[in-house]
N, C-alpha and C. Protein backbone atom coordinates (compact mmCIF):
# COMPACT_ATOMS: atom_id res chain seq x y z
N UNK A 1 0.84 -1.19 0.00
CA UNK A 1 0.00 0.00 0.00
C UNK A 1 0.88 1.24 0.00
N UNK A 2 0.61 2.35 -0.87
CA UNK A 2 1.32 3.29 -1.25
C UNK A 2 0.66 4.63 -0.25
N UNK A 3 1.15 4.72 0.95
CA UNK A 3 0.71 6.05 2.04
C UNK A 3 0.34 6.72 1.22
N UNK A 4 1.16 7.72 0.79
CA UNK A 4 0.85 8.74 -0.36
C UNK A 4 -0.20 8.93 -1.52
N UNK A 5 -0.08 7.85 -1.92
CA UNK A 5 -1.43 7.39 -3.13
C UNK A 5 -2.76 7.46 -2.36
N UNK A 6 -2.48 7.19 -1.21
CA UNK A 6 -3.87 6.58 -0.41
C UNK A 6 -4.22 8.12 0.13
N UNK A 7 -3.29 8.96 1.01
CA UNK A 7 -3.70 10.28 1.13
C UNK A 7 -4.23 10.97 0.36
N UNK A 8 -3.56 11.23 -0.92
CA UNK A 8 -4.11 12.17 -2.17
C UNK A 8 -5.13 11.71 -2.88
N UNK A 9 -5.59 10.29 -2.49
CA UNK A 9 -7.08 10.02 -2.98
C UNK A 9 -7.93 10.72 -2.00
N UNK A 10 -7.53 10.22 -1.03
CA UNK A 10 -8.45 10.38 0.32
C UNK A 10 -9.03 12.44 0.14
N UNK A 11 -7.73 13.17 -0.33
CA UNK A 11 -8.12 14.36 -0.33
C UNK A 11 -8.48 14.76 -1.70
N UNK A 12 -8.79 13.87 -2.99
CA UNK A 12 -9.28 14.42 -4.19
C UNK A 12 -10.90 13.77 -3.83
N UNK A 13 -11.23 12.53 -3.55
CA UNK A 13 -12.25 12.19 -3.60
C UNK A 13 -13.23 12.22 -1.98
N UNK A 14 -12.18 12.38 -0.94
CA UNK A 14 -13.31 12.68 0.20
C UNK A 14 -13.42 14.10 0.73
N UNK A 15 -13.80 13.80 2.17
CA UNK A 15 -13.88 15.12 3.18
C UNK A 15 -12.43 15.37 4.08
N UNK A 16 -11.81 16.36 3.59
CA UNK A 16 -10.56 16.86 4.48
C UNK A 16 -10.33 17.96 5.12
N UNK A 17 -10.24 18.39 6.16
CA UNK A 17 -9.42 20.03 6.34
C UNK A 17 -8.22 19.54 7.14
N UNK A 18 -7.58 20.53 7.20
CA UNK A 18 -6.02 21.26 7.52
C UNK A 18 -6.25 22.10 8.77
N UNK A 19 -4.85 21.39 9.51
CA UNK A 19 -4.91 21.84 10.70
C UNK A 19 -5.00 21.29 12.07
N UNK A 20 -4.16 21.96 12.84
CA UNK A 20 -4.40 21.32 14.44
C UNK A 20 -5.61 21.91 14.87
N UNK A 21 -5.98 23.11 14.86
CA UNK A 21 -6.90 23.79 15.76
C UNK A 21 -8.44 22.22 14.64
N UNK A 22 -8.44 22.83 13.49
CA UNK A 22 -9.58 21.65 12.47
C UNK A 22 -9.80 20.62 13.75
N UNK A 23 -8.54 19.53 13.48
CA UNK A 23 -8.22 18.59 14.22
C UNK A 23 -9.09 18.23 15.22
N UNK A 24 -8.52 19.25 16.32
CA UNK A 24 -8.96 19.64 17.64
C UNK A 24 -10.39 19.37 17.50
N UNK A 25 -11.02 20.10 16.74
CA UNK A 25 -12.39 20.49 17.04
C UNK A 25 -12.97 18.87 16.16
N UNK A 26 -12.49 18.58 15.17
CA UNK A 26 -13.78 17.19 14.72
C UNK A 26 -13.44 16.51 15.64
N UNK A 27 -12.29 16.44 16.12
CA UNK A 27 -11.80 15.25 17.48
C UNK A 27 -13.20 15.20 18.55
N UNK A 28 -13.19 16.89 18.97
CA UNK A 28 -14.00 17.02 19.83
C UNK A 28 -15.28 16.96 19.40
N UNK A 29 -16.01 16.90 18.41
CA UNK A 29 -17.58 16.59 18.27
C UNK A 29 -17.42 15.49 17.42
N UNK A 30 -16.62 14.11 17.65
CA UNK A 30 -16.76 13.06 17.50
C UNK A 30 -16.89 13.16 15.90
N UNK A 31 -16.73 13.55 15.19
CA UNK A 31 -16.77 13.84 13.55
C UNK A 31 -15.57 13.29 12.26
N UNK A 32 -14.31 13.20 12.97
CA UNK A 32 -12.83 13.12 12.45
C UNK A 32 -13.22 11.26 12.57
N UNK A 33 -12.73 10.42 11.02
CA UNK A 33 -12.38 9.46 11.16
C UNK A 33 -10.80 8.93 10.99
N UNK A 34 -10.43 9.77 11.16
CA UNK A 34 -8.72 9.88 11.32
C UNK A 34 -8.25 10.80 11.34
N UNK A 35 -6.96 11.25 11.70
CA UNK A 35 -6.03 12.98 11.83
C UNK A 35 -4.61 11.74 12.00
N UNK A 36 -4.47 12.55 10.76
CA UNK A 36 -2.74 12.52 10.05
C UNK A 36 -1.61 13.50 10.39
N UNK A 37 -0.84 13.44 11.59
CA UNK A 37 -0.15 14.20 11.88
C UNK A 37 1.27 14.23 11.26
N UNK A 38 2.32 15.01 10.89
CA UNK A 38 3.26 14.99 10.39
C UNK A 38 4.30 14.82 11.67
N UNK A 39 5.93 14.14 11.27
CA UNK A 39 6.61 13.29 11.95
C UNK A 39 7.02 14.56 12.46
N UNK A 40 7.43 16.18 12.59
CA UNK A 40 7.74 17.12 12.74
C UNK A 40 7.22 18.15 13.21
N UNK A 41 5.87 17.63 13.38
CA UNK A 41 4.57 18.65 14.41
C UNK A 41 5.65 18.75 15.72
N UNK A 42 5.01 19.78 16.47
CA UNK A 42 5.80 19.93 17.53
C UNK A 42 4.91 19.38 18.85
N UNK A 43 5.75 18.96 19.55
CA UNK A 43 5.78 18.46 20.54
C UNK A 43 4.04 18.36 21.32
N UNK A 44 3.93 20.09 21.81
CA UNK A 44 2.92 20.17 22.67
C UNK A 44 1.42 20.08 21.50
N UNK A 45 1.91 20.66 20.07
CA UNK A 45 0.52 19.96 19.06
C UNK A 45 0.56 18.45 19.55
N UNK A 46 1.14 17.72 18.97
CA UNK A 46 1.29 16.79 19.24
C UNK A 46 0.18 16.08 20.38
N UNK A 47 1.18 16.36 21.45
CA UNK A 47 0.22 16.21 22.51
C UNK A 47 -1.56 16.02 23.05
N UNK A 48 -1.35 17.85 22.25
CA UNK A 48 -3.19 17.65 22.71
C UNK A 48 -3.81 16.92 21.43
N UNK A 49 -3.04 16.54 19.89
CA UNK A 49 -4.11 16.16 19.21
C UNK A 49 -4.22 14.90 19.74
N UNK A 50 -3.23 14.33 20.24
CA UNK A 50 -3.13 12.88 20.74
C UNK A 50 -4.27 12.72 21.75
N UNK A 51 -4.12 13.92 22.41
CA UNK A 51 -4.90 13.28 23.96
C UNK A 51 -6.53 13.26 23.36
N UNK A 52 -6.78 14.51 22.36
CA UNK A 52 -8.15 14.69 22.20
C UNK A 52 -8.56 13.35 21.07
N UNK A 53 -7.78 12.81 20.71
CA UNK A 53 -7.99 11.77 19.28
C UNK A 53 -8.39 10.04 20.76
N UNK A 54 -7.69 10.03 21.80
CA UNK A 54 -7.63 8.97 22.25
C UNK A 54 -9.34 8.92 23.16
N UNK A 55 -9.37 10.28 23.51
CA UNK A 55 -11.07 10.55 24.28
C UNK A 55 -12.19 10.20 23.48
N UNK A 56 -11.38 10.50 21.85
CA UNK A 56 -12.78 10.35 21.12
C UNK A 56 -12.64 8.99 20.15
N UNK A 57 -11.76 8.47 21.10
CA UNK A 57 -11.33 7.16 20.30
C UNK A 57 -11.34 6.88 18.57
N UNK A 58 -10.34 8.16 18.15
CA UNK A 58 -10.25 7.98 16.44
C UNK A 58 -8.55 7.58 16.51
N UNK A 59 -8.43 6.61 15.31
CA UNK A 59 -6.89 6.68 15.10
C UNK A 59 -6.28 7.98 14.87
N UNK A 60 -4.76 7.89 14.72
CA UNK A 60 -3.75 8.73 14.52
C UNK A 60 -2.70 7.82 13.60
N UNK A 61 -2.52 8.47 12.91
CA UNK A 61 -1.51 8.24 11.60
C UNK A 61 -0.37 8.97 11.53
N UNK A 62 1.01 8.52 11.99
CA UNK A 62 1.92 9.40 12.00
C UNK A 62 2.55 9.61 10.41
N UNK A 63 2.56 10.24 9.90
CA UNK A 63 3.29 10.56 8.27
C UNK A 63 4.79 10.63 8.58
N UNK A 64 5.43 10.18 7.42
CA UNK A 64 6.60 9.79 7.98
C UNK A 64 7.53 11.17 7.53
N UNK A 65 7.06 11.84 6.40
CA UNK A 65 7.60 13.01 6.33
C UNK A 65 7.33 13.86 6.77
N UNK A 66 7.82 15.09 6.87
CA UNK A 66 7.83 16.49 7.27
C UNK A 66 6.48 17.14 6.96
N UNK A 67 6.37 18.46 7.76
CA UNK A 67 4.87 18.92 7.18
C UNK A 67 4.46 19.87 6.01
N UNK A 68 5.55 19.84 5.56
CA UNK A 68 5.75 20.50 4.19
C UNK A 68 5.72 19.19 3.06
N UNK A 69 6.40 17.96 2.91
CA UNK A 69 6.12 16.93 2.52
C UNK A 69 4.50 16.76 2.46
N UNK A 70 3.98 16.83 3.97
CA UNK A 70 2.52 16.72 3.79
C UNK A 70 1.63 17.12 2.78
N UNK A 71 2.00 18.54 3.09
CA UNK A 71 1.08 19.67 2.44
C UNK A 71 1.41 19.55 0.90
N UNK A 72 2.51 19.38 0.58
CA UNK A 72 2.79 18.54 -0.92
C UNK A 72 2.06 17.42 -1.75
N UNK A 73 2.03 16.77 -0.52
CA UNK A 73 1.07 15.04 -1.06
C UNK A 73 -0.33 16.05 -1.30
N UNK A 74 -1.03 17.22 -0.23
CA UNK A 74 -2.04 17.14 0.16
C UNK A 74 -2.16 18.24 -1.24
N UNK A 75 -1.62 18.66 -1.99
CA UNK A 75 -1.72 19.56 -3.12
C UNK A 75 -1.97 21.51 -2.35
N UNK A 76 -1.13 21.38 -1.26
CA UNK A 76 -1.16 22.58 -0.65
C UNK A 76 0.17 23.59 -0.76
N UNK A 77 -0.04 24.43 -0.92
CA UNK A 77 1.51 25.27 -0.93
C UNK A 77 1.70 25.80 0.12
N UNK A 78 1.57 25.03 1.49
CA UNK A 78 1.85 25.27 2.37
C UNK A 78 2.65 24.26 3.51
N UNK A 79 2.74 24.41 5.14
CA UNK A 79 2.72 22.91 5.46
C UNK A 79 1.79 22.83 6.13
N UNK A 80 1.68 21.43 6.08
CA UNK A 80 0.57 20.19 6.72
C UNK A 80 0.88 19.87 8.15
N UNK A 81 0.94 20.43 8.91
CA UNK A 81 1.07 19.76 10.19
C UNK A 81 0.15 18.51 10.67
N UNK A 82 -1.23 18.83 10.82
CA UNK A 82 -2.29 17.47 10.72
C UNK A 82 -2.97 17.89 10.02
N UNK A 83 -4.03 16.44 9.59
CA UNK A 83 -4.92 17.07 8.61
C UNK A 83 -6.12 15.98 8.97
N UNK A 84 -7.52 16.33 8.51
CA UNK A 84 -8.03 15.38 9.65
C UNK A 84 -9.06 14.61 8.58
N UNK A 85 -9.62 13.75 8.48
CA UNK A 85 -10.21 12.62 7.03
C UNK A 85 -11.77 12.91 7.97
N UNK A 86 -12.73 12.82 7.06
CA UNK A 86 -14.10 12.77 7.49
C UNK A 86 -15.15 12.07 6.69
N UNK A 87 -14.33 12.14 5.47
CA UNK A 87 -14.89 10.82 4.23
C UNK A 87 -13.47 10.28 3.73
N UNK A 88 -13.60 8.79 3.65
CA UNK A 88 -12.82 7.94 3.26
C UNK A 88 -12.60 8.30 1.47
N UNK A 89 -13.49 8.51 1.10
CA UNK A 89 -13.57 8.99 -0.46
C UNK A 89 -13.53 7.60 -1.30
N UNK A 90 -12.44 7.12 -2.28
CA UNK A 90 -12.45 6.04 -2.24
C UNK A 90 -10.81 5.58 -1.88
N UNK A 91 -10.41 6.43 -0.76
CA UNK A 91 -9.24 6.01 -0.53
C UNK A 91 -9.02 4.37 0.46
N UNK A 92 -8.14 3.80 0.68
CA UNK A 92 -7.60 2.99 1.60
C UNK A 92 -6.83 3.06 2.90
N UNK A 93 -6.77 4.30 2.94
CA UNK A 93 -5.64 4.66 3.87
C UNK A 93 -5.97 3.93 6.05
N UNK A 94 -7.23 3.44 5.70
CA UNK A 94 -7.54 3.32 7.01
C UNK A 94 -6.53 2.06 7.14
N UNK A 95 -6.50 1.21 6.24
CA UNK A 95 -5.80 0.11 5.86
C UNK A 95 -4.23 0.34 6.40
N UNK A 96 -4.20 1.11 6.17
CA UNK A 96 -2.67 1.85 6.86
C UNK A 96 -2.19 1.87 7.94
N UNK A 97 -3.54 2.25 9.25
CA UNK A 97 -3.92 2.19 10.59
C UNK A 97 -3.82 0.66 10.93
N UNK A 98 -4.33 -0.16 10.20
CA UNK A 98 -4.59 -1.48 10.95
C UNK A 98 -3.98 -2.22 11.32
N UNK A 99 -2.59 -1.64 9.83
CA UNK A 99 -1.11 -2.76 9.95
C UNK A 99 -0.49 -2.39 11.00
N UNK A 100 -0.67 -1.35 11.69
CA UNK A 100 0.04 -0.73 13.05
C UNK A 100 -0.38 -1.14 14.16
């Protein structure tokens, strides 16, 4: 399974936004079926997306590149720190989660 292939489907054909604060908030009204954090988020992001992702019991996907890498896959000219999935689209990427 190709991470990358599976992200950039996930964001041509489903529901995505950008962002920790995003994150934060589908975490918190139970809405986010995954948040993709980049290997280079900092520390205390980190943290609370973790703590708020484990309350609302959604996976976390660590990306193995940087958050500029991210935002690349994600067709953004920016960086990606997390980014949070709300339709699968017709991606695979949950598949990704499971092998972990």
């Amino acid at each position: 399974m190709d991470l990358n292939r599976s992200i950039r489907i996930a964001v041509d054909t489903g529901k995505v936004s950008y962002g920790v604060d995003s994150a934060k908030n589908a975490l918190l009204n139970k809405q986010a079926k995954l948040v993709i954090i980049a290997k280079n988020i900092p520390d205390d992001l980190r943290k609370d997306v973790t703590r708020y992702a484990s309350l609302s019991e959604v996976p976390i996907l660590e990306y193995s590149g940087s958050s500029l890498d991210l935002g690349g896959i994600c067709g953004r000219p920016h960086f990606v720190a997390a980014m949070t999935i709300f339709e699968l689209g017709d991606s695979d990427i949950l598949k990704a989660v499971e092998k972990k």
